[in-house]
PDB file of N, CA and C in Angstrom:
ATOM      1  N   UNK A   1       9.213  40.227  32.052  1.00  0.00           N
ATOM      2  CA  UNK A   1       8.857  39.018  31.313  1.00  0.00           C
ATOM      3  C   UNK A   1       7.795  38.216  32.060  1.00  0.00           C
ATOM      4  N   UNK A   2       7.978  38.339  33.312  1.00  0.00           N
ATOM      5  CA  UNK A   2       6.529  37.049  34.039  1.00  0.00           C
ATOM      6  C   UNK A   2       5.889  37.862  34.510  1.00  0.00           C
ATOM      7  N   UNK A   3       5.399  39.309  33.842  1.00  0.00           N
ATOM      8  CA  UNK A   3       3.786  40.014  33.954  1.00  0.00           C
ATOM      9  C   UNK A   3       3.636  39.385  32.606  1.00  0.00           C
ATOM     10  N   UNK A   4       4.322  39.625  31.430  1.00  0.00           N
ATOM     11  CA  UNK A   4       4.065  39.886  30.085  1.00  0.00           C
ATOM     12  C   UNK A   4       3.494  38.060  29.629  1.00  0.00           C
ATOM     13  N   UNK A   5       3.787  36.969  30.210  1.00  0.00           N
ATOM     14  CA  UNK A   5       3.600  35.797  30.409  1.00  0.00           C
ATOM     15  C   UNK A   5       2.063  35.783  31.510  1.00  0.00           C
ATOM     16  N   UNK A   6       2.333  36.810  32.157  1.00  0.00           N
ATOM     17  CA  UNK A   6       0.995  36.162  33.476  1.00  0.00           C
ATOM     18  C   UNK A   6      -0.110  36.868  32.921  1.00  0.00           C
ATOM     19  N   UNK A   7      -0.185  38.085  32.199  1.00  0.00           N
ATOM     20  CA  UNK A   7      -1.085  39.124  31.458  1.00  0.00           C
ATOM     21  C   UNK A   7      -1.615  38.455  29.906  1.00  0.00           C
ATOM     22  N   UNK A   8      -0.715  37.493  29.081  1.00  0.00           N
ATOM     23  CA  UNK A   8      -1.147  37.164  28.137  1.00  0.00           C
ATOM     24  C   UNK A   8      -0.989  35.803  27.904  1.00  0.00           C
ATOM     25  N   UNK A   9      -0.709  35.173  28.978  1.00  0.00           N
ATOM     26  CA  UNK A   9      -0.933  33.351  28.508  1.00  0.00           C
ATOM     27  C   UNK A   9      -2.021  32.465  27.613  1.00  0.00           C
ATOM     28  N   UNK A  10      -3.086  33.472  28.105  1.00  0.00           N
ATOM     29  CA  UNK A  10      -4.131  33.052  27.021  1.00  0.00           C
ATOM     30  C   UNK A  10      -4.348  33.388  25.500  1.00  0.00           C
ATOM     31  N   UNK A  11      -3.781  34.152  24.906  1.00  0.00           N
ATOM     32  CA  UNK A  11      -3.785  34.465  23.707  1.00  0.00           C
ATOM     33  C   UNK A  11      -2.268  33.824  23.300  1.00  0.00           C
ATOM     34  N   UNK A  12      -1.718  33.866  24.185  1.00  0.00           N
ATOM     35  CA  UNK A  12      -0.174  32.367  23.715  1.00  0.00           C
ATOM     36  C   UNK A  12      -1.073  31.066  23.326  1.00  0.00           C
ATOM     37  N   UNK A  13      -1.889  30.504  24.305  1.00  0.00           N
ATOM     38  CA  UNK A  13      -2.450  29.087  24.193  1.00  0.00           C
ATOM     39  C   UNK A  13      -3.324  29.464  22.931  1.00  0.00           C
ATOM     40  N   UNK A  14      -3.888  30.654  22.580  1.00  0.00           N
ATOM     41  CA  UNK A  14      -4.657  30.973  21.225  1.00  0.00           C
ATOM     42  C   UNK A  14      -3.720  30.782  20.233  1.00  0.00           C
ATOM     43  N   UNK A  15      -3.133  31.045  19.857  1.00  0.00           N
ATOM     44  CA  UNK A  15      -2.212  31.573  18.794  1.00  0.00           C
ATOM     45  C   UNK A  15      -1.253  29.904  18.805  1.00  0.00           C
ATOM     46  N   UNK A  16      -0.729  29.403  20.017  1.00  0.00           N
ATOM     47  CA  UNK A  16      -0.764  27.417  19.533  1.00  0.00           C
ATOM     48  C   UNK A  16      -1.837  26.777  19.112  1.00  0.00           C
ATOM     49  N   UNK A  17      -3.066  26.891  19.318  1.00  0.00           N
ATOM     50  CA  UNK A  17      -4.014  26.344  19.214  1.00  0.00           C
ATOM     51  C   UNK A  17      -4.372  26.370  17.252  1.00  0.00           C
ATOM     52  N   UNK A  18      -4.584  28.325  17.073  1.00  0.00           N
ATOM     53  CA  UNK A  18      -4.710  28.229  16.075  1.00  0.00           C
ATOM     54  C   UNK A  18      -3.169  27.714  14.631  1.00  0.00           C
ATOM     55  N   UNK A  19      -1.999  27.872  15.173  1.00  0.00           N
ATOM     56  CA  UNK A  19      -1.533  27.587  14.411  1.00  0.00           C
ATOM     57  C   UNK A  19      -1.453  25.321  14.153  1.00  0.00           C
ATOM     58  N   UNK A  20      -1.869  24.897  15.673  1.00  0.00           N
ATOM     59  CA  UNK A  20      -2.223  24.082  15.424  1.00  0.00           C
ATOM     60  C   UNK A  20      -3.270  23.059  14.565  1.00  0.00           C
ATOM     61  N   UNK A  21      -3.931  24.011  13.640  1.00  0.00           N
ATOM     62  CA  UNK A  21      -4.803  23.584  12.540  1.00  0.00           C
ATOM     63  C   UNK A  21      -4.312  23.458  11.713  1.00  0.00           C
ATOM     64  N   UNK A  22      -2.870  23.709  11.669  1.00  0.00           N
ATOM     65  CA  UNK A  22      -1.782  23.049  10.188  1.00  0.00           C
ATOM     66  C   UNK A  22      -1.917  21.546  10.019  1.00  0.00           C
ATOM     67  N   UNK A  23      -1.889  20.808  11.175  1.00  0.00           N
ATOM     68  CA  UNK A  23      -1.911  19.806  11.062  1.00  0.00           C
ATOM     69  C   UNK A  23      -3.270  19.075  10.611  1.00  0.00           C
ATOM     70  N   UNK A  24      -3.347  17.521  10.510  1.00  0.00           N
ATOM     71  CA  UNK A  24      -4.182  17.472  10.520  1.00  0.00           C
ATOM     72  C   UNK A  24      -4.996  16.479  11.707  1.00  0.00           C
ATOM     73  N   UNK A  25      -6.155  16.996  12.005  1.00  0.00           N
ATOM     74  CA  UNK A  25      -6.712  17.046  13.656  1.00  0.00           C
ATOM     75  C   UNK A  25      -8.209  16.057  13.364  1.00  0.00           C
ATOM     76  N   UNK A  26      -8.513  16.077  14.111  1.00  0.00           N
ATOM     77  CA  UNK A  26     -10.058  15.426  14.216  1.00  0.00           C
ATOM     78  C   UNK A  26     -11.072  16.444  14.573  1.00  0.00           C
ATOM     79  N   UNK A  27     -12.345  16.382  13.670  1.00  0.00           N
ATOM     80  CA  UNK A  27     -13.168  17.476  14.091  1.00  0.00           C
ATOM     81  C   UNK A  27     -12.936  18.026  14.876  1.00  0.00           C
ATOM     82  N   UNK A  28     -13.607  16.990  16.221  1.00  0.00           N
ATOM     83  CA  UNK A  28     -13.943  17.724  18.012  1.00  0.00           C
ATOM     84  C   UNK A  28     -12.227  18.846  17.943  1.00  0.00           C
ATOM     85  N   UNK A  29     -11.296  18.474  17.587  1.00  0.00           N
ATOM     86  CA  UNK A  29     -10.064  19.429  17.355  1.00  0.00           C
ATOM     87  C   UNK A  29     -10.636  21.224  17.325  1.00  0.00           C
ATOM     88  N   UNK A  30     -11.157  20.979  15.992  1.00  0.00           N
ATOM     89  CA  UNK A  30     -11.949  22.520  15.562  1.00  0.00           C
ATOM     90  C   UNK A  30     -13.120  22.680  16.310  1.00  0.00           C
ATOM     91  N   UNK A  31     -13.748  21.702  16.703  1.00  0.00           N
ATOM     92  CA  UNK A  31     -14.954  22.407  17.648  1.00  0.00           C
ATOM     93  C   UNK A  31     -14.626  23.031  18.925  1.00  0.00           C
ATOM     94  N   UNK A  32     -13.466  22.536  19.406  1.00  0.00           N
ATOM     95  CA  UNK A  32     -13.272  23.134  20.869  1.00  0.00           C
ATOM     96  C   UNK A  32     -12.023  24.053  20.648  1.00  0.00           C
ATOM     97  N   UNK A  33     -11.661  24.274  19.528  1.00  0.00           N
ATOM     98  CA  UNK A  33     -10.649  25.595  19.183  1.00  0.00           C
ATOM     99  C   UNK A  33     -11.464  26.726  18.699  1.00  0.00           C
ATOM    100  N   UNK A  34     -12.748  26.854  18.210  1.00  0.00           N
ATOM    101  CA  UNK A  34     -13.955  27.720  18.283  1.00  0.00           C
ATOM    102  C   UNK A  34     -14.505  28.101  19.494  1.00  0.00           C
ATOM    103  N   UNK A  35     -14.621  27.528  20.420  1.00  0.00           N
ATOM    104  CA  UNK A  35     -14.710  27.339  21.685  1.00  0.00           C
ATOM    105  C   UNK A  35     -13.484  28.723  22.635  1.00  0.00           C
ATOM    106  N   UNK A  36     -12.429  27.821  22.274  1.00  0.00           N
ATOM    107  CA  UNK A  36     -11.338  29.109  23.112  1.00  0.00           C
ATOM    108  C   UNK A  36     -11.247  30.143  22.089  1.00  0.00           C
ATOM    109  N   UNK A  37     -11.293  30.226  20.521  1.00  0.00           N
ATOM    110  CA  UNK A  37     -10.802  31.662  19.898  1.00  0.00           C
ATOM    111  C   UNK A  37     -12.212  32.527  20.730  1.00  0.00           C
ATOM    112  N   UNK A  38     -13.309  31.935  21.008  1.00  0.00           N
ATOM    113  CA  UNK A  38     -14.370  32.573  20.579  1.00  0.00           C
ATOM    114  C   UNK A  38     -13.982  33.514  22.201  1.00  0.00           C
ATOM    115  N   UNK A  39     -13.648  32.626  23.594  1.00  0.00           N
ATOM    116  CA  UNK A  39     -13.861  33.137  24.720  1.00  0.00           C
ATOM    117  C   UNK A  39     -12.515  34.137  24.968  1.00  0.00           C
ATOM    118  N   UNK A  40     -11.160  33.287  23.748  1.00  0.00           N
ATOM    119  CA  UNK A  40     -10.227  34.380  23.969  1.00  0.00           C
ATOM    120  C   UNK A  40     -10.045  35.701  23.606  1.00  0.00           C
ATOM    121  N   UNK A  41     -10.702  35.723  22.177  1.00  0.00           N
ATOM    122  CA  UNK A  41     -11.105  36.746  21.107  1.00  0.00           C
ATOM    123  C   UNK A  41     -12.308  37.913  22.023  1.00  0.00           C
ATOM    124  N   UNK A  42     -13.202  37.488  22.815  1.00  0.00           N
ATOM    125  CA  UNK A  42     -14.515  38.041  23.740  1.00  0.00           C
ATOM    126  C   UNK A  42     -13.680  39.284  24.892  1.00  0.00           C
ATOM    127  N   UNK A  43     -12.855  37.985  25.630  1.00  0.00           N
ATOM    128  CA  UNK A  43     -12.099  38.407  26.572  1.00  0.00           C
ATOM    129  C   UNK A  43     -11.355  39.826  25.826  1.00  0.00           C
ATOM    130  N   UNK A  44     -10.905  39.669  25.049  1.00  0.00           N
ATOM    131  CA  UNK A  44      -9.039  40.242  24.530  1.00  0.00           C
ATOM    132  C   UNK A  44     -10.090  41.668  24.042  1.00  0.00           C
ATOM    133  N   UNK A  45     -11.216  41.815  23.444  1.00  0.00           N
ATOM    134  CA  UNK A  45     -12.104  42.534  23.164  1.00  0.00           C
ATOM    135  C   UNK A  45     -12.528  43.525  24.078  1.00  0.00           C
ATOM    136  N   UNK A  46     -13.099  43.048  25.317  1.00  0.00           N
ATOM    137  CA  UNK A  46     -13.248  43.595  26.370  1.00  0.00           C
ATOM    138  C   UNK A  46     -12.407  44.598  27.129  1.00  0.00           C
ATOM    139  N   UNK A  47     -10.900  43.558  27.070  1.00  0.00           N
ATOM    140  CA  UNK A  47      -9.575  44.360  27.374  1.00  0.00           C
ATOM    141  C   UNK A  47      -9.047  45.619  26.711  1.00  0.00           C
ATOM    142  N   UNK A  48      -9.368  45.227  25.267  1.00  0.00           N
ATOM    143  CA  UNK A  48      -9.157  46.354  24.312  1.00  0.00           C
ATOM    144  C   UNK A  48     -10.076  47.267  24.634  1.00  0.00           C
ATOM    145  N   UNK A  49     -11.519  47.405  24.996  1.00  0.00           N
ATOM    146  CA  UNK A  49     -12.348  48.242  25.108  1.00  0.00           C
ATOM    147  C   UNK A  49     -12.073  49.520  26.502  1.00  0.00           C
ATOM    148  N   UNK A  50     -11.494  48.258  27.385  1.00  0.00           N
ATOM    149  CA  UNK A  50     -11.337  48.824  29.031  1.00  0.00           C
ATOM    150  C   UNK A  50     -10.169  49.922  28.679  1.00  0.00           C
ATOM    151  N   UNK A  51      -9.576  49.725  27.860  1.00  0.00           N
ATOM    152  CA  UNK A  51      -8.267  50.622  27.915  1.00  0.00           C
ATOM    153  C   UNK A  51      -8.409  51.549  26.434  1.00  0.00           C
ATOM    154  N   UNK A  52      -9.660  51.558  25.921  1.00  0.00           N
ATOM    155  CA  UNK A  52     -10.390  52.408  24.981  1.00  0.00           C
ATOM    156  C   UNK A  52      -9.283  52.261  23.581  1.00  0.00           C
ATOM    157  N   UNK A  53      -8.980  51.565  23.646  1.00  0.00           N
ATOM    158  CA  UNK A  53      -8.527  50.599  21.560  1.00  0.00           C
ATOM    159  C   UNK A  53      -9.592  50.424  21.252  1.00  0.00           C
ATOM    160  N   UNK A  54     -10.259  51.335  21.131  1.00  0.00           N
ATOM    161  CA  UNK A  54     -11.569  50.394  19.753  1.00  0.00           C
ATOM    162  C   UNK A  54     -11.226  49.791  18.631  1.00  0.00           C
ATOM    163  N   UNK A  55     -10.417  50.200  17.689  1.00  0.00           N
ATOM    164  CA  UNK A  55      -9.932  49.505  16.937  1.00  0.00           C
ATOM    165  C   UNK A  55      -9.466  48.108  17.175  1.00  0.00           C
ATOM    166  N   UNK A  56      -8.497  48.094  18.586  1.00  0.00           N
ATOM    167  CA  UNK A  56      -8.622  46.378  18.547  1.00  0.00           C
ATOM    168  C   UNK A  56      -9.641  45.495  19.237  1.00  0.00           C
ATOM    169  N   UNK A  57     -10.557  46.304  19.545  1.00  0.00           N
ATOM    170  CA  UNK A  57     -12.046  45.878  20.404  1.00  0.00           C
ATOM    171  C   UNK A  57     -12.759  45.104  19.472  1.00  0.00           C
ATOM    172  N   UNK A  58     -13.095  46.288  18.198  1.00  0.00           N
ATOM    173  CA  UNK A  58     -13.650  45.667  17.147  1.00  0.00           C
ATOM    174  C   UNK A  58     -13.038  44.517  16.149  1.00  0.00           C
ATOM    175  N   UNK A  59     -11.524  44.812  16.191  1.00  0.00           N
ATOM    176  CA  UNK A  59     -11.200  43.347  15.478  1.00  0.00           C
ATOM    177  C   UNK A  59     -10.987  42.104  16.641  1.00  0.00           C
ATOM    178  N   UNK A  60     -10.962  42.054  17.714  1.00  0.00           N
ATOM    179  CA  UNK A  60     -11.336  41.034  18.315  1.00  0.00           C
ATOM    180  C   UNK A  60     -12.603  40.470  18.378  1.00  0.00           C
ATOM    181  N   UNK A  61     -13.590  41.744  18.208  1.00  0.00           N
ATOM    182  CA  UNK A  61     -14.854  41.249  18.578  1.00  0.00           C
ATOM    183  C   UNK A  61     -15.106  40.651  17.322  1.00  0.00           C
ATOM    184  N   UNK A  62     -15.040  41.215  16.223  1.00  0.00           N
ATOM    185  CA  UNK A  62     -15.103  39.974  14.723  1.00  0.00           C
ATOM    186  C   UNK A  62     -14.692  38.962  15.020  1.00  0.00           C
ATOM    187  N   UNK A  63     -13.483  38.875  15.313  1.00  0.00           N
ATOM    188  CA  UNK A  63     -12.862  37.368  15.719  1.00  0.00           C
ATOM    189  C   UNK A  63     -13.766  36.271  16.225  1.00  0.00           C
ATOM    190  N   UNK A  64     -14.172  36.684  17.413  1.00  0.00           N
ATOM    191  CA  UNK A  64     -14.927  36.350  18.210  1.00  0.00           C
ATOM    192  C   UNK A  64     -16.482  35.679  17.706  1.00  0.00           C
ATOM    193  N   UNK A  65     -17.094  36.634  16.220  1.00  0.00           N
ATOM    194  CA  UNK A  65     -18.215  35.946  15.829  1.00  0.00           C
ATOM    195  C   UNK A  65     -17.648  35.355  14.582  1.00  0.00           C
ATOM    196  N   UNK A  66     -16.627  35.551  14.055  1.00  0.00           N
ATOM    197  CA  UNK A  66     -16.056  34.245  13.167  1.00  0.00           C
ATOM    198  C   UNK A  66     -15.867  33.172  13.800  1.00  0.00           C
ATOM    199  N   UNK A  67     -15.844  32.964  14.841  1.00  0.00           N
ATOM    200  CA  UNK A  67     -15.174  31.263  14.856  1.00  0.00           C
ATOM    201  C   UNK A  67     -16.267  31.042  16.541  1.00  0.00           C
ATOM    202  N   UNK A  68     -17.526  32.013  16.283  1.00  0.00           N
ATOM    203  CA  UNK A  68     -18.676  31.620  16.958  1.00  0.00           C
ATOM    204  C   UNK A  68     -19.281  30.358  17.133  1.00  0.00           C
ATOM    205  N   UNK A  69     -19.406  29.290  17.929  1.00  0.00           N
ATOM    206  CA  UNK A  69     -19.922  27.509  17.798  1.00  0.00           C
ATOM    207  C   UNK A  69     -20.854  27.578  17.973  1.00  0.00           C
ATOM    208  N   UNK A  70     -22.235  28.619  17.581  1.00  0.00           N
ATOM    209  CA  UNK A  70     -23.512  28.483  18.105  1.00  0.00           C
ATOM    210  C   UNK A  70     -23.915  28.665  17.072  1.00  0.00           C
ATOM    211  N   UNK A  71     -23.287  30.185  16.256  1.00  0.00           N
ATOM    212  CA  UNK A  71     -24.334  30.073  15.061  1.00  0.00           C
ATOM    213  C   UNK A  71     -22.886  29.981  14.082  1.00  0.00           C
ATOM    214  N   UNK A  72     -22.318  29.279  13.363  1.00  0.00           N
ATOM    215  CA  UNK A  72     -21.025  28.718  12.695  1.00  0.00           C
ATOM    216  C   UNK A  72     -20.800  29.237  11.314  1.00  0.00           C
ATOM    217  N   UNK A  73     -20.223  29.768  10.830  1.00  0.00           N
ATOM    218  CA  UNK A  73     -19.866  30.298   9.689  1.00  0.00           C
ATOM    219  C   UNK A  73     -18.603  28.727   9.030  1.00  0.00           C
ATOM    220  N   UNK A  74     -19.336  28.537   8.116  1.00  0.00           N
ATOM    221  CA  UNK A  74     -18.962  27.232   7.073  1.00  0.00           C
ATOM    222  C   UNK A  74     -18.216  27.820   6.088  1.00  0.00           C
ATOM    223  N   UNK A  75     -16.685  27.753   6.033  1.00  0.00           N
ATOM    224  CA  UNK A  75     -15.742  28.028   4.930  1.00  0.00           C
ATOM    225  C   UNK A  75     -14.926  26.612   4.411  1.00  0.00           C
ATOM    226  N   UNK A  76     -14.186  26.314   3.334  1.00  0.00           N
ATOM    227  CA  UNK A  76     -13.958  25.200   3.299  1.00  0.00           C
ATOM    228  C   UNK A  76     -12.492  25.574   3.992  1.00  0.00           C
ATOM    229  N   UNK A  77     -11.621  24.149   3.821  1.00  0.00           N
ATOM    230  CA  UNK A  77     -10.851  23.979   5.136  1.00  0.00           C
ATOM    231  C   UNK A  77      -9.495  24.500   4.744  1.00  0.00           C
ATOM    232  N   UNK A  78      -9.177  25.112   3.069  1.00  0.00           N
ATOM    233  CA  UNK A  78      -8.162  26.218   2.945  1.00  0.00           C
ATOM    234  C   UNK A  78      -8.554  27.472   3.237  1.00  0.00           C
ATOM    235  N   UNK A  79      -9.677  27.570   3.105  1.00  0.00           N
ATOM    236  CA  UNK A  79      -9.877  28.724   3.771  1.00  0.00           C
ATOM    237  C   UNK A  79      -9.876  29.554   5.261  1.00  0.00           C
ATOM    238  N   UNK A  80     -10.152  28.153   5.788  1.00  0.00           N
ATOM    239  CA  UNK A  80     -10.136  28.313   7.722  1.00  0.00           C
ATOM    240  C   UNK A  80      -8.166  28.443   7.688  1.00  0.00           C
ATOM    241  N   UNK A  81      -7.865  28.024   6.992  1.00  0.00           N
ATOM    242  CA  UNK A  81      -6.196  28.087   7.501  1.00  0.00           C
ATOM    243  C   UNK A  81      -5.639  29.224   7.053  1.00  0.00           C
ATOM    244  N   UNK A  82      -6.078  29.426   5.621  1.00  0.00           N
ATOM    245  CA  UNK A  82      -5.549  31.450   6.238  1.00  0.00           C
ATOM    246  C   UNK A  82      -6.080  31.687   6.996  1.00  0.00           C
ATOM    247  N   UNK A  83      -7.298  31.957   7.594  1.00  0.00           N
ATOM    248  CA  UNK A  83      -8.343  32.775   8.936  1.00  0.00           C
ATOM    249  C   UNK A  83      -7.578  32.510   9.714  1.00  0.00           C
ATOM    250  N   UNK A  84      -7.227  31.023   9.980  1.00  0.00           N
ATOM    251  CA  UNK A  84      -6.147  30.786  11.271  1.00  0.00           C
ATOM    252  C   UNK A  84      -5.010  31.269  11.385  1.00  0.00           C
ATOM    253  N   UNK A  85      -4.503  31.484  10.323  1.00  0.00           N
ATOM    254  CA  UNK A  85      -2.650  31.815  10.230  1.00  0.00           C
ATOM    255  C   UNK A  85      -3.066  33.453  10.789  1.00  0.00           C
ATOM    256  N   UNK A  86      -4.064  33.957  10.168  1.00  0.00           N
ATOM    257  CA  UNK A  86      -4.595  35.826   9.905  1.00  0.00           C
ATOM    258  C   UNK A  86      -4.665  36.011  11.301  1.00  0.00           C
ATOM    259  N   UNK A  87      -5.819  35.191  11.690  1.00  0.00           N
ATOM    260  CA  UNK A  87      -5.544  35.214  13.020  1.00  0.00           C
ATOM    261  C   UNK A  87      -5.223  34.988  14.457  1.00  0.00           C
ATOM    262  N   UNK A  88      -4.195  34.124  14.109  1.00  0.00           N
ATOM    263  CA  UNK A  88      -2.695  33.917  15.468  1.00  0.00           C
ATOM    264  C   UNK A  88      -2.213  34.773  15.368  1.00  0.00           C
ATOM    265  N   UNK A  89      -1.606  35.648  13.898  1.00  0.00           N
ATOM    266  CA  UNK A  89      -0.972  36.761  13.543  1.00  0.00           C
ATOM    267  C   UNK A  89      -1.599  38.051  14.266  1.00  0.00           C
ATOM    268  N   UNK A  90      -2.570  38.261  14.160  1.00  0.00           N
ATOM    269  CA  UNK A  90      -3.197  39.384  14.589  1.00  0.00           C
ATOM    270  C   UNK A  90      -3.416  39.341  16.415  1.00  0.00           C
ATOM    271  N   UNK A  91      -3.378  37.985  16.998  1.00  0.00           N
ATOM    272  CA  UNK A  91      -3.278  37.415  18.464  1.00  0.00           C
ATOM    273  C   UNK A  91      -1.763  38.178  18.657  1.00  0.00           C
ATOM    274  N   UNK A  92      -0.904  37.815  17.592  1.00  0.00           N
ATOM    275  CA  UNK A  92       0.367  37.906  18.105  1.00  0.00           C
ATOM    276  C   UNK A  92       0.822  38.871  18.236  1.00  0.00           C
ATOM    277  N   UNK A  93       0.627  40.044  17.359  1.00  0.00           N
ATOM    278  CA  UNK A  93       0.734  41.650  17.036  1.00  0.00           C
ATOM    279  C   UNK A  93       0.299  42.258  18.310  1.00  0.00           C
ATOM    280  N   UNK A  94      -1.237  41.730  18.509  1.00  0.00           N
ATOM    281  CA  UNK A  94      -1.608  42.003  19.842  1.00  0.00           C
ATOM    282  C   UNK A  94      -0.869  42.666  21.007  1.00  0.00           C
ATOM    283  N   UNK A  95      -0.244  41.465  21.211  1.00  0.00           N
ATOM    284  CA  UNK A  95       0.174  41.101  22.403  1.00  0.00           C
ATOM    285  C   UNK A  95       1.383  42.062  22.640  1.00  0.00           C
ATOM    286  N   UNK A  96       1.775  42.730  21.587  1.00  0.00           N
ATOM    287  CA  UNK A  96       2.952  43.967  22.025  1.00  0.00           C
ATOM    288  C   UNK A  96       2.254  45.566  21.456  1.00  0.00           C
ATOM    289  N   UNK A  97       1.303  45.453  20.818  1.00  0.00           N
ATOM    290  CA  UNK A  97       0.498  46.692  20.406  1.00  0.00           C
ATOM    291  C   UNK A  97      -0.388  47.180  21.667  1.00  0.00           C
ATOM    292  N   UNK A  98      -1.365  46.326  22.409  1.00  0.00           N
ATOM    293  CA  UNK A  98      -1.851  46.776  23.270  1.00  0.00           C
ATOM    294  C   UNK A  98      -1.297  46.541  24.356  1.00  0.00           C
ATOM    295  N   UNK A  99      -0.086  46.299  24.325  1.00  0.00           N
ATOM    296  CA  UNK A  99       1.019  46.673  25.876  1.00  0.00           C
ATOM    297  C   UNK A  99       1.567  47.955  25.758  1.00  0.00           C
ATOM    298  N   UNK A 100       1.742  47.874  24.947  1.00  0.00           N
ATOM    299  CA  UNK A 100       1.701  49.708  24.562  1.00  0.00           C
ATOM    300  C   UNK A 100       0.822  50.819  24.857  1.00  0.00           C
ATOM    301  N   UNK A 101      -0.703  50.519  24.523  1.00  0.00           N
ATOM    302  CA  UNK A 101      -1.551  51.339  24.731  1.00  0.00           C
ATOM    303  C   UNK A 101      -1.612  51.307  26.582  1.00  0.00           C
ATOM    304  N   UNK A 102      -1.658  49.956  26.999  1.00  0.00           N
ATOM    305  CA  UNK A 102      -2.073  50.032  28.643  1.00  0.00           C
ATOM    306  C   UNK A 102      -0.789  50.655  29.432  1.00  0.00           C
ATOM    307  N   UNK A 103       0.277  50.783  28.515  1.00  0.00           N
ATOM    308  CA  UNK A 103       1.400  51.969  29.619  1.00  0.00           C
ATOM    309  C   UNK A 103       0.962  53.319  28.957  1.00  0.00           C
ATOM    310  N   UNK A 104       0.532  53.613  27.981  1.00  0.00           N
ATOM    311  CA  UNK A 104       0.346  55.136  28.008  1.00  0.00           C
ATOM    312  C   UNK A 104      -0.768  55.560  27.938  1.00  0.00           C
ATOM    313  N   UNK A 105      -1.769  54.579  29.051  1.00  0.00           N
ATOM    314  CA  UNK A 105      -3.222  55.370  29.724  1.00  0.00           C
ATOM    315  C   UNK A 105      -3.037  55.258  30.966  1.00  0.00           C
TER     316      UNK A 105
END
């Protein structure tokens, strides 16, 4: 339990963050939660790549230019909350799918 905590704390603080857009927040809220999906989604991508998941390489790396703060993809704000729910869900799946793959490489 405190690898599985020390290995994925950051996609925990992802997955509060994004389900934290239920509420309702103040912009700067969503600008700096674009901010971490974008560096957690980059990261988690990378990880997936190192341990050859392409499949979850590439859906992180989408992740990653959906909720991009440089060049911004504009949906209205029911729409960002499925994206968000879709993807904490897919953060969360994560987090026991590719613990899987990194014990049997």
């Amino acid at each position: 339990m405190k690898n599985f905590l020390k290995d994925n704390w950051f996609k925990i603080v992802a997955i509060l963050f994004l389900l934290g857009t239920l509420a309702d927040n103040p912009y700067s809220y969503y600008q700096f939660l674009r901010w971490v999906i974008l560096i957690v989604a980059g990261y988690s991508a990378y990880k997936a790549y190192s341990i050859k998941a392409n499949s979850w390489a590439w859906i992180f790396g989408i992740v990653a230019v959906l909720f991009n703060p440089i060049i911004p993809f504009y949906f209205s704000r029911s729409t960002w909350q499925v994206i968000d729910i879709a993807v904490a869900i897919i953060f969360f799946v994560s987090l026991f799918k590719t613990k899987k793959l990194e014990k049997s490489n």
